[in-house]
Protein backbone atom coordinates (compact mmCIF):
# COMPACT_ATOMS: atom_id res chain seq x y z
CA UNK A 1 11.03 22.06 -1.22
CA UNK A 2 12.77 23.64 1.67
CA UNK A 3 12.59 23.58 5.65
CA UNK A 4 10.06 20.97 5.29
CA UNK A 5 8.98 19.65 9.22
CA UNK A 6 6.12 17.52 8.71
CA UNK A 7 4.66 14.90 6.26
CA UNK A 8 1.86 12.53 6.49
CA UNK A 9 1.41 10.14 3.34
CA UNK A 10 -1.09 7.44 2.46
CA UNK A 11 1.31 5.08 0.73
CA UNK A 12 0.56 1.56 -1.00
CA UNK A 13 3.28 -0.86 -0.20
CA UNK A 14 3.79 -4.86 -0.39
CA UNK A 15 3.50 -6.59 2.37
CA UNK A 16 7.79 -6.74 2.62
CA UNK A 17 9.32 -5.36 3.94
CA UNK A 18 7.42 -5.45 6.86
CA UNK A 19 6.60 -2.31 9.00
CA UNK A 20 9.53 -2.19 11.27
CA UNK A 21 11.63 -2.23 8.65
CA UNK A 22 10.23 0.24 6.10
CA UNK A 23 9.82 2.72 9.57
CA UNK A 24 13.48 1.83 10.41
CA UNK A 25 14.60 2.33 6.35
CA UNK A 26 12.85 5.65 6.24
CA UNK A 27 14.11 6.84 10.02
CA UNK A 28 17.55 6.87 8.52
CA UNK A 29 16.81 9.25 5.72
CA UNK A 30 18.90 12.53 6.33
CA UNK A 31 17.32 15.30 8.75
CA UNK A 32 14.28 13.12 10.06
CA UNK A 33 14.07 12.85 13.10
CA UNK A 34 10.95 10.24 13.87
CA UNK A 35 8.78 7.98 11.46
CA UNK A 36 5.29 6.74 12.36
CA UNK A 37 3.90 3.91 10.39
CA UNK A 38 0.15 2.81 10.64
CA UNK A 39 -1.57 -0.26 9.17
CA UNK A 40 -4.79 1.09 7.23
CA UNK A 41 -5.86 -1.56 5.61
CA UNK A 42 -4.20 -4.88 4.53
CA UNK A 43 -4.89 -6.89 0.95
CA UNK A 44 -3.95 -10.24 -0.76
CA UNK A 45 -0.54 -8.51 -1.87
CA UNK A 46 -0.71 -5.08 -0.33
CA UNK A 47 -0.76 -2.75 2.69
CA UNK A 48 -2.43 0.24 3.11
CA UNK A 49 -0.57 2.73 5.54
CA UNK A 50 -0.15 6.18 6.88
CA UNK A 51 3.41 7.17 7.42
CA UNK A 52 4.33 10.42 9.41
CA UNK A 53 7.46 11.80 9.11
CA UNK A 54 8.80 14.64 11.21
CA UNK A 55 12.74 16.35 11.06
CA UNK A 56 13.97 19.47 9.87
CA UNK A 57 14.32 20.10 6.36
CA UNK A 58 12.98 17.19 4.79
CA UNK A 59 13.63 16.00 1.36
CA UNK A 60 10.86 14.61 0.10
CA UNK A 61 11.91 13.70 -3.20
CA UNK A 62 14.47 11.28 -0.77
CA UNK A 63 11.55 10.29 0.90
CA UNK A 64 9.71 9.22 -2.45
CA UNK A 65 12.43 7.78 -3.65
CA UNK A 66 13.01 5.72 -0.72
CA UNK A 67 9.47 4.63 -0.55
CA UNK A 68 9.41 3.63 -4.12
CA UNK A 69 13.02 1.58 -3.49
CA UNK A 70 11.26 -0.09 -1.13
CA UNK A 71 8.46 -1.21 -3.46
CA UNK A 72 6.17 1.50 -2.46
CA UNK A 73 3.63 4.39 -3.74
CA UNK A 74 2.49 7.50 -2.83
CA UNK A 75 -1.29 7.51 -3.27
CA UNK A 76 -1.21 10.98 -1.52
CA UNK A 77 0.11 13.80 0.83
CA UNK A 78 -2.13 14.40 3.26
CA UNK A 79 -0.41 16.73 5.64
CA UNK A 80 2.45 18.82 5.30
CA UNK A 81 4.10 21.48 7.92
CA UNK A 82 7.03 23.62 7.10
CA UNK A 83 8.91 26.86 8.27
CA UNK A 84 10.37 27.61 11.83
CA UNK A 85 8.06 25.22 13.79
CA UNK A 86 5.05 23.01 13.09
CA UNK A 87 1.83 24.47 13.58
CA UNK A 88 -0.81 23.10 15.64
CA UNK A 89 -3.85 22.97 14.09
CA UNK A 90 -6.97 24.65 16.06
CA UNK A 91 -10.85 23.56 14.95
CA UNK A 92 -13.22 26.14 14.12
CA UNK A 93 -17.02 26.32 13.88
CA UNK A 94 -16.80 25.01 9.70
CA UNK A 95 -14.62 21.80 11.64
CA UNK A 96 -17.63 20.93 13.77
């Protein structure tokens, strides 16, 4: 995958490392830029989170691979922008 500028995953991940670290691990992966991590939902041994990542050409078999070093899985890929610049997305009248 090429000139990828966007991804937003719902990952599984143990409760360590703890957020600002897996944000800070992932933040250091070449070409991105910025890493958001959100708490979804917390277990006995697990964390449910949304992670945006935004750069220029992201590798996101580095990305999986990172999140999996880190004890991690991708449950899925929810968003994804790529080419010259990230699209803004606009609702229509089926979004309502």
């Amino acid at each position: 995958m090429a000139n990828l500028k966007l991804l937003v995953l719902d990952v599984l991940k143990p409760h360590k490392p703890i957020l600002p670290e897996f944000a800070e691990h992932l933040s250091s992966l070449p070409n991105v830029v910025g890493v958001n991590v959100s708490l979804l939902e917390i277990d006995q041994k697990t964390e449910t989170v949304k992670i945006s990542i935004v750069g220029e050409n992201i590798n996101f078999s580095e990305v999986e691979d990172a999140i999996e070093d880190l004890g991690g899985s991708i449950h899925s890929i929810d968003k994804v922008a790529a080419g010259k610049k990230i699209i803004e997305e606009v609702d229509t009248n089926q979004d309502r």
